[in-house]
C-alpha atoms as a PDB file:
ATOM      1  CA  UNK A   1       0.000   0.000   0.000  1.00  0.00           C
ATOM      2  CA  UNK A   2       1.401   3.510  -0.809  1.00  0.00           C
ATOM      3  CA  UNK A   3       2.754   4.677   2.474  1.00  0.00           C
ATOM      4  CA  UNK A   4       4.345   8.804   0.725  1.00  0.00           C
ATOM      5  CA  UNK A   5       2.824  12.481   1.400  1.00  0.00           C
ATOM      6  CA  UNK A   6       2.007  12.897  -2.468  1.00  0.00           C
ATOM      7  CA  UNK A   7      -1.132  14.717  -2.017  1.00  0.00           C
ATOM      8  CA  UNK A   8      -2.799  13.255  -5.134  1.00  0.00           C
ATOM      9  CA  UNK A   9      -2.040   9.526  -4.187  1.00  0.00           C
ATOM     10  CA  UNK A  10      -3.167  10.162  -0.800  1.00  0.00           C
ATOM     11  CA  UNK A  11      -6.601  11.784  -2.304  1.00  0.00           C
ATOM     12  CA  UNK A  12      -6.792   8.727  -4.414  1.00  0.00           C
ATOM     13  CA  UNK A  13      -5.749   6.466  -1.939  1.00  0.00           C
ATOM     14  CA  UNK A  14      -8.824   7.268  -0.217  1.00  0.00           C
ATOM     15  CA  UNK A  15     -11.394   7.613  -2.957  1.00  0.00           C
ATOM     16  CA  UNK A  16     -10.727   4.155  -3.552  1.00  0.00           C
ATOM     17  CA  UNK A  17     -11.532   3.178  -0.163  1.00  0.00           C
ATOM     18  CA  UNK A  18     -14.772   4.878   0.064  1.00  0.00           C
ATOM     19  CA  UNK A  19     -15.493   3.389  -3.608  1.00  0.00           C
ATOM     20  CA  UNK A  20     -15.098  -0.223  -2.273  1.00  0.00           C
ATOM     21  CA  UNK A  21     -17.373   0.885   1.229  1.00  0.00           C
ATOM     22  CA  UNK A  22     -20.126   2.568  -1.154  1.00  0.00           C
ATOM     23  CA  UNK A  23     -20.037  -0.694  -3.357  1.00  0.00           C
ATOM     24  CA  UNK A  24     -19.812  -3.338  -0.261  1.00  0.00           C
ATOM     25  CA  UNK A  25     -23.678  -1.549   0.518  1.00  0.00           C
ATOM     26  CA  UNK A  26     -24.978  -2.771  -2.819  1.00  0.00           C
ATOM     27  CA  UNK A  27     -23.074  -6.279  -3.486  1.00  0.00           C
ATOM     28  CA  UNK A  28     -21.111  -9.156  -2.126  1.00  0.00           C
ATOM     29  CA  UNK A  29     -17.567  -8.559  -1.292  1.00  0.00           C
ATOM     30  CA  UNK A  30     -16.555 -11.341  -3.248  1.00  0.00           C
ATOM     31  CA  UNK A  31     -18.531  -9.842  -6.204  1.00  0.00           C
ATOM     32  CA  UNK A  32     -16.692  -6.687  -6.315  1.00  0.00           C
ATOM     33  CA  UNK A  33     -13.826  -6.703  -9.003  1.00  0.00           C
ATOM     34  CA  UNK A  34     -10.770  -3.971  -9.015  1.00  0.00           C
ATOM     35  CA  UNK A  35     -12.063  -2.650 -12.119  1.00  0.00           C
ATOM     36  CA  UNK A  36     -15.214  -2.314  -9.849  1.00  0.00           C
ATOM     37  CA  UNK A  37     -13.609  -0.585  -7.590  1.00  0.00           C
ATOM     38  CA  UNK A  38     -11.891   1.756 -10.141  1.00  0.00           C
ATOM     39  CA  UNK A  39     -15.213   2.913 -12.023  1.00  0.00           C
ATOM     40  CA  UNK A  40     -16.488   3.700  -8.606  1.00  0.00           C
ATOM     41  CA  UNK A  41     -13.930   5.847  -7.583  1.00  0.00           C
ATOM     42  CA  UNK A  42     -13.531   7.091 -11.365  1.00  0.00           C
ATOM     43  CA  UNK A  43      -9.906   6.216 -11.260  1.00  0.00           C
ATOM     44  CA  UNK A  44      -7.458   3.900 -13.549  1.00  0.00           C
ATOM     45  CA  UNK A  45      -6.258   0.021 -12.737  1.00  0.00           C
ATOM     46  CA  UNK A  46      -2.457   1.539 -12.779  1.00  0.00           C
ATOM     47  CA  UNK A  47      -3.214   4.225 -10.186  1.00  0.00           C
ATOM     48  CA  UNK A  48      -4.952   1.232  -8.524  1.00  0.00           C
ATOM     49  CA  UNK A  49      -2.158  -0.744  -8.466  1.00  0.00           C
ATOM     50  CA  UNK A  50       0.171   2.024  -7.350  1.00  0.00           C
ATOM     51  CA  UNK A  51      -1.665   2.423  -3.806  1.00  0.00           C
ATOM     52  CA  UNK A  52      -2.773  -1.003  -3.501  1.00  0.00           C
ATOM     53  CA  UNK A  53      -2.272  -4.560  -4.253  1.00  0.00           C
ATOM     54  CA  UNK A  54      -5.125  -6.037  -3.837  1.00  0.00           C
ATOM     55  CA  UNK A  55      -9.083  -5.595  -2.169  1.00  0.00           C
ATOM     56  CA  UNK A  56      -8.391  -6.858   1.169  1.00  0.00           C
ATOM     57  CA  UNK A  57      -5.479  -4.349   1.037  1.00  0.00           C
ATOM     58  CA  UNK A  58      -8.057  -1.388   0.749  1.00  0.00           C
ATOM     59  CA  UNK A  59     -10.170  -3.552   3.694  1.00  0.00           C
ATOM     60  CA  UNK A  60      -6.626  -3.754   6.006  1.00  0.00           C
ATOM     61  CA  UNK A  61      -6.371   0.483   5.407  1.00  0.00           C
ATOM     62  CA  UNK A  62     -10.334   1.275   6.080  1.00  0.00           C
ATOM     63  CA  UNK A  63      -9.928  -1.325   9.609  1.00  0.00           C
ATOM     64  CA  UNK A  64      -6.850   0.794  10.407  1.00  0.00           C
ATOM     65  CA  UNK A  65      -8.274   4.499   9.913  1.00  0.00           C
ATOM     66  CA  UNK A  66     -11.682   2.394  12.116  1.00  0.00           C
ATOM     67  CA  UNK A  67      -8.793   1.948  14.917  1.00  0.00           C
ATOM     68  CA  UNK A  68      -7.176   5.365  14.568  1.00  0.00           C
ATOM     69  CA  UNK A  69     -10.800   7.075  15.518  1.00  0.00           C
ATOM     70  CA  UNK A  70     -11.391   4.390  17.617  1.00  0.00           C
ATOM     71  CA  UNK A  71      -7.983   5.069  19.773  1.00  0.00           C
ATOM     72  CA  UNK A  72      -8.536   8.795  19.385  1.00  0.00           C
ATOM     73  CA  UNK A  73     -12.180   8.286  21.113  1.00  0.00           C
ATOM     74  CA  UNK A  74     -10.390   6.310  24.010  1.00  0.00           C
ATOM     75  CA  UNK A  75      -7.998   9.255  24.811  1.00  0.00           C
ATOM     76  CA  UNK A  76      -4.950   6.693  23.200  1.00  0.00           C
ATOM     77  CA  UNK A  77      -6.239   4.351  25.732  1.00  0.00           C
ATOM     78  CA  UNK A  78      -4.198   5.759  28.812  1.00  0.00           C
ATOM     79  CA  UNK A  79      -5.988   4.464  32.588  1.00  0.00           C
ATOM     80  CA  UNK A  80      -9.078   2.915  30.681  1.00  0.00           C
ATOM     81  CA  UNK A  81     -10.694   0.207  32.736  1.00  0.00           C
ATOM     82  CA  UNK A  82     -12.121  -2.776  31.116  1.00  0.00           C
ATOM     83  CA  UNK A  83     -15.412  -1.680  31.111  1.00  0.00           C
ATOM     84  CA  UNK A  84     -14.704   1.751  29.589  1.00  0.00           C
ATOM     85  CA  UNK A  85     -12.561  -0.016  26.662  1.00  0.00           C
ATOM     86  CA  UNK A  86     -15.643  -2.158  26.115  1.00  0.00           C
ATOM     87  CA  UNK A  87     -18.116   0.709  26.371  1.00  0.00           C
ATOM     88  CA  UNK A  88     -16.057   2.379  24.280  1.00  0.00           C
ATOM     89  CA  UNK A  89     -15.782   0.102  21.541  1.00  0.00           C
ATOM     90  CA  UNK A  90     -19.594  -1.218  21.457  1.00  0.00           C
ATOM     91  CA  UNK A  91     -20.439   2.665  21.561  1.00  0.00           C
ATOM     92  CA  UNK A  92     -17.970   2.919  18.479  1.00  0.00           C
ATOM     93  CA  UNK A  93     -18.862  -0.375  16.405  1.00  0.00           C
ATOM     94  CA  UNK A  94     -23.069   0.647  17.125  1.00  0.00           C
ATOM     95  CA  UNK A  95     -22.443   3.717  14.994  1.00  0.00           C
ATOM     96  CA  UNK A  96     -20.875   1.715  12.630  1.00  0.00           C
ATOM     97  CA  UNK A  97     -23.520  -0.741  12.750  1.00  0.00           C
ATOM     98  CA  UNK A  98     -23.962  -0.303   8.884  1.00  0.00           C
ATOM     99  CA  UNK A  99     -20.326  -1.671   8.129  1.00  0.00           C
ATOM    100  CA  UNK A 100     -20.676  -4.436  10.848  1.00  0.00           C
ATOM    101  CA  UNK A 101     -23.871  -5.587   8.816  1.00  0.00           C
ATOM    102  CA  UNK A 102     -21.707  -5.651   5.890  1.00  0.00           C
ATOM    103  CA  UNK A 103     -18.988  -7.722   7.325  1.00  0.00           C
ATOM    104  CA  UNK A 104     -21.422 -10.185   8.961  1.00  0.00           C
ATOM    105  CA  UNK A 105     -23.224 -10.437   5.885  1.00  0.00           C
ATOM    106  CA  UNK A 106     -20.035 -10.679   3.841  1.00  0.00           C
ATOM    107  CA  UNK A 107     -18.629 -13.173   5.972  1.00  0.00           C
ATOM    108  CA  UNK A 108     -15.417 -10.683   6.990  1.00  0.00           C
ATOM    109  CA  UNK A 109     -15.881 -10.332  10.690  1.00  0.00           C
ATOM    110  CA  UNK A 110     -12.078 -11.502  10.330  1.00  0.00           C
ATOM    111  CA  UNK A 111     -10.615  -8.092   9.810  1.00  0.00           C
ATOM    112  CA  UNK A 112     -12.203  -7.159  12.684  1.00  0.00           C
ATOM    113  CA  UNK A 113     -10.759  -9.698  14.861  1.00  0.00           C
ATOM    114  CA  UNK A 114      -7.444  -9.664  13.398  1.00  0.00           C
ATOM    115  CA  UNK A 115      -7.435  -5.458  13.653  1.00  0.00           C
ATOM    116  CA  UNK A 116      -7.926  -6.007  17.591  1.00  0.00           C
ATOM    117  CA  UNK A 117      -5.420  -8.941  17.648  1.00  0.00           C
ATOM    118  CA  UNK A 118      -3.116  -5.890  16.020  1.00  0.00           C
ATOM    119  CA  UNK A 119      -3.951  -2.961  17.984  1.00  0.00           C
ATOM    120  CA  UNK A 120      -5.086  -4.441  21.636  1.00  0.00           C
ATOM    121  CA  UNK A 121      -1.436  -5.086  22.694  1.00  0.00           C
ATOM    122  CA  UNK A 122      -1.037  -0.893  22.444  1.00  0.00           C
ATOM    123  CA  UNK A 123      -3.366  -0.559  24.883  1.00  0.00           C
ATOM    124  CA  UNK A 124      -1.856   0.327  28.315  1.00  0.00           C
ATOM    125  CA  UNK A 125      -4.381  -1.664  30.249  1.00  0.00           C
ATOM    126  CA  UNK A 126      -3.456  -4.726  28.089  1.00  0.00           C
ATOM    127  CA  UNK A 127       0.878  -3.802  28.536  1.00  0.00           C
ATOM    128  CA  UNK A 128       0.071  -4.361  31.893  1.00  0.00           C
ATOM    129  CA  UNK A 129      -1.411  -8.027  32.385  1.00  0.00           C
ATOM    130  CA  UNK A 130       0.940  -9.042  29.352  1.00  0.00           C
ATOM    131  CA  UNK A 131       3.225  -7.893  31.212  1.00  0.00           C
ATOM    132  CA  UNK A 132       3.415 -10.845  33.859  1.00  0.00           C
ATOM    133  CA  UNK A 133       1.758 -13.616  31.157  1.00  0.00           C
ATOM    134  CA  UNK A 134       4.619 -15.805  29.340  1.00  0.00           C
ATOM    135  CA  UNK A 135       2.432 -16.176  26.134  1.00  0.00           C
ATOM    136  CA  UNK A 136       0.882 -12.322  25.857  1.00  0.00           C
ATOM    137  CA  UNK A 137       0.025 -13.124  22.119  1.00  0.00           C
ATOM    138  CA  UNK A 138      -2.132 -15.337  23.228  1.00  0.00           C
ATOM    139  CA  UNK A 139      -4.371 -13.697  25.562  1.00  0.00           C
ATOM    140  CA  UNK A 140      -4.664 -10.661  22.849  1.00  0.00           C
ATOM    141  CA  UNK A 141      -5.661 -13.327  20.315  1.00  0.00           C
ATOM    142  CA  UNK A 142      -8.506 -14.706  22.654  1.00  0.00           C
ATOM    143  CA  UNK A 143      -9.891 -11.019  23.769  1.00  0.00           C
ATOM    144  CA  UNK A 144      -9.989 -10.209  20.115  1.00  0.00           C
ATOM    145  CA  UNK A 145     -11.951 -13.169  18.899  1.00  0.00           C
ATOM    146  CA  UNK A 146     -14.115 -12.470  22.117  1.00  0.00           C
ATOM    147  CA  UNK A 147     -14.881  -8.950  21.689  1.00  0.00           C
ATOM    148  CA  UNK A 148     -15.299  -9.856  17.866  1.00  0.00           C
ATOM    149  CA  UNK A 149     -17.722 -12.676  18.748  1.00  0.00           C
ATOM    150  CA  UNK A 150     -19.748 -10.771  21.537  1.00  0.00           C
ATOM    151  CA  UNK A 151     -20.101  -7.667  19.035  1.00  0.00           C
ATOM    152  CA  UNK A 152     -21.698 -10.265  16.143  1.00  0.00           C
ATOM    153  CA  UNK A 153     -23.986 -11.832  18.718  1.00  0.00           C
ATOM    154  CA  UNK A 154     -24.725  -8.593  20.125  1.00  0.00           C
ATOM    155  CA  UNK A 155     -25.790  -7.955  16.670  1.00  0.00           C
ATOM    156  CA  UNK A 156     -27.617 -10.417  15.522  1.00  0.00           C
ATOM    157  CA  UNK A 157     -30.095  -9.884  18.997  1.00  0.00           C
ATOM    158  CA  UNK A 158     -30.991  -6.504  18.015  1.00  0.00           C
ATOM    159  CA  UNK A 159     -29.009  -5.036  20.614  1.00  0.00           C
ATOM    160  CA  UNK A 160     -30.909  -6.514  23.154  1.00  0.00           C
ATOM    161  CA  UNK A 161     -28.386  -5.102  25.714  1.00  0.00           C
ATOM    162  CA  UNK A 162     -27.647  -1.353  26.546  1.00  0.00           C
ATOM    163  CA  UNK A 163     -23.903  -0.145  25.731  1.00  0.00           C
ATOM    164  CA  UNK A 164     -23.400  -0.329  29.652  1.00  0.00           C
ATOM    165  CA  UNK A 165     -24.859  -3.813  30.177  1.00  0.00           C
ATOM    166  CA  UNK A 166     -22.630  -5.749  27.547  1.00  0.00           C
ATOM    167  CA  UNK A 167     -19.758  -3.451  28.566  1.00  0.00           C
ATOM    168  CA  UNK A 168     -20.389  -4.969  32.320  1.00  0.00           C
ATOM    169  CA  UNK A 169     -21.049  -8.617  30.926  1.00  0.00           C
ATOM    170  CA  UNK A 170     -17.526  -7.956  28.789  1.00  0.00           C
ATOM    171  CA  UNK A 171     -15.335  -6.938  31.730  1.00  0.00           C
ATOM    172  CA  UNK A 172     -17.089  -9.362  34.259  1.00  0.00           C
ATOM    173  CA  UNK A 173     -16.327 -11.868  31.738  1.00  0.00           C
ATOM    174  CA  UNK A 174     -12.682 -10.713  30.910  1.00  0.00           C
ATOM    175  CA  UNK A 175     -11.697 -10.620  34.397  1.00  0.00           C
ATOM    176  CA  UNK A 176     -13.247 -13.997  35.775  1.00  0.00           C
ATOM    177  CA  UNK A 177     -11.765 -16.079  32.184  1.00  0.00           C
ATOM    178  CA  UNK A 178      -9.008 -13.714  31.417  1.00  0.00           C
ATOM    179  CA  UNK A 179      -7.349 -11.640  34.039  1.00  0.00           C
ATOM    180  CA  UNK A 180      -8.583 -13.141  37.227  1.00  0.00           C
END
């Protein structure tokens, strides 16, 4: 993915992410071609292929700008308890409840797992448990797929639970399994 300050790349860079977003709300992931992707966002396959490689390039880049507002809305995570990380993140994936109908429905609840499995280990509450664990990776890998797995299920029950209630289930749950 192109990583320079070029002012044009960067303002096609993220045309062609919103392209493949606006297109995800109309058709299968799998059914969206790079010369899909291109007519969206009215640009050519070469300056395609200069940002990206591939799709699930473009998906990697939206997940990461996701966690950059995400860790902006958590104050960069510094003295956040459990439950305000997990408040903080249903509060954050509700409002994007539009995407996480498109991932469910596109089968790519993945990114979002492997996105947390990337970015939890940054956050200070999580330094400081992995801190005395002898497998760390490990323990990041299974709050990821947890948080990933409550937020689907969470989901698919309408939201049957206020933001406060599954943050509470999350953090009783996290420190009885996990940190406890």
């Amino acid at each position: 993915m192109y990583q320079g300050n070029n002012p044009s790349a960067i303002r096609s860079r993220e045309w062609i992410r919103e392209a493949l977003i606006r297109l995800l709300s109309n058709r299968p992931y799998a059914k969206i071609s790079i010369k899909d992707i291109c007519l969206e966002a009215d640009l050519s396959r070469q300056t395609f292929y200069q940002i990206y490689e591939s799709k699930d390039e473009i998906m990697a880049y939206h997940f990461e700008c996701l966690f950059l507002i995400f860790q902006e809305e958590c104050t960069d995570f510094k003295e956040i308890s459990i439950r305000e990380m997990a408040a903080q993140f249903f509060t954050f994936f509700y409002e994007e409840k539009s995407f996480v109908k498109i991932l469910i429905d596109n089968k790519l609840t993945y990114y979002l797992e492997d996105m947390f499995e990337q970015y939890l280990p940054r956050i200070e509450l999580f330094k400081k448990y992995n801190e005395k664990e002898a497998n760390p990776d490990y323990t990041i890998a299974f709050i990821s797929g947890a948080l990933t797995q409550i937020l689907i299920h969470w989901f698919n029950k309408g939201f049957n639970l206020t933001i406060e209630e599954i943050a509470k289930e999350t953090e009783e749950t996290m420190l009885a399994r996990v940190i406890g």
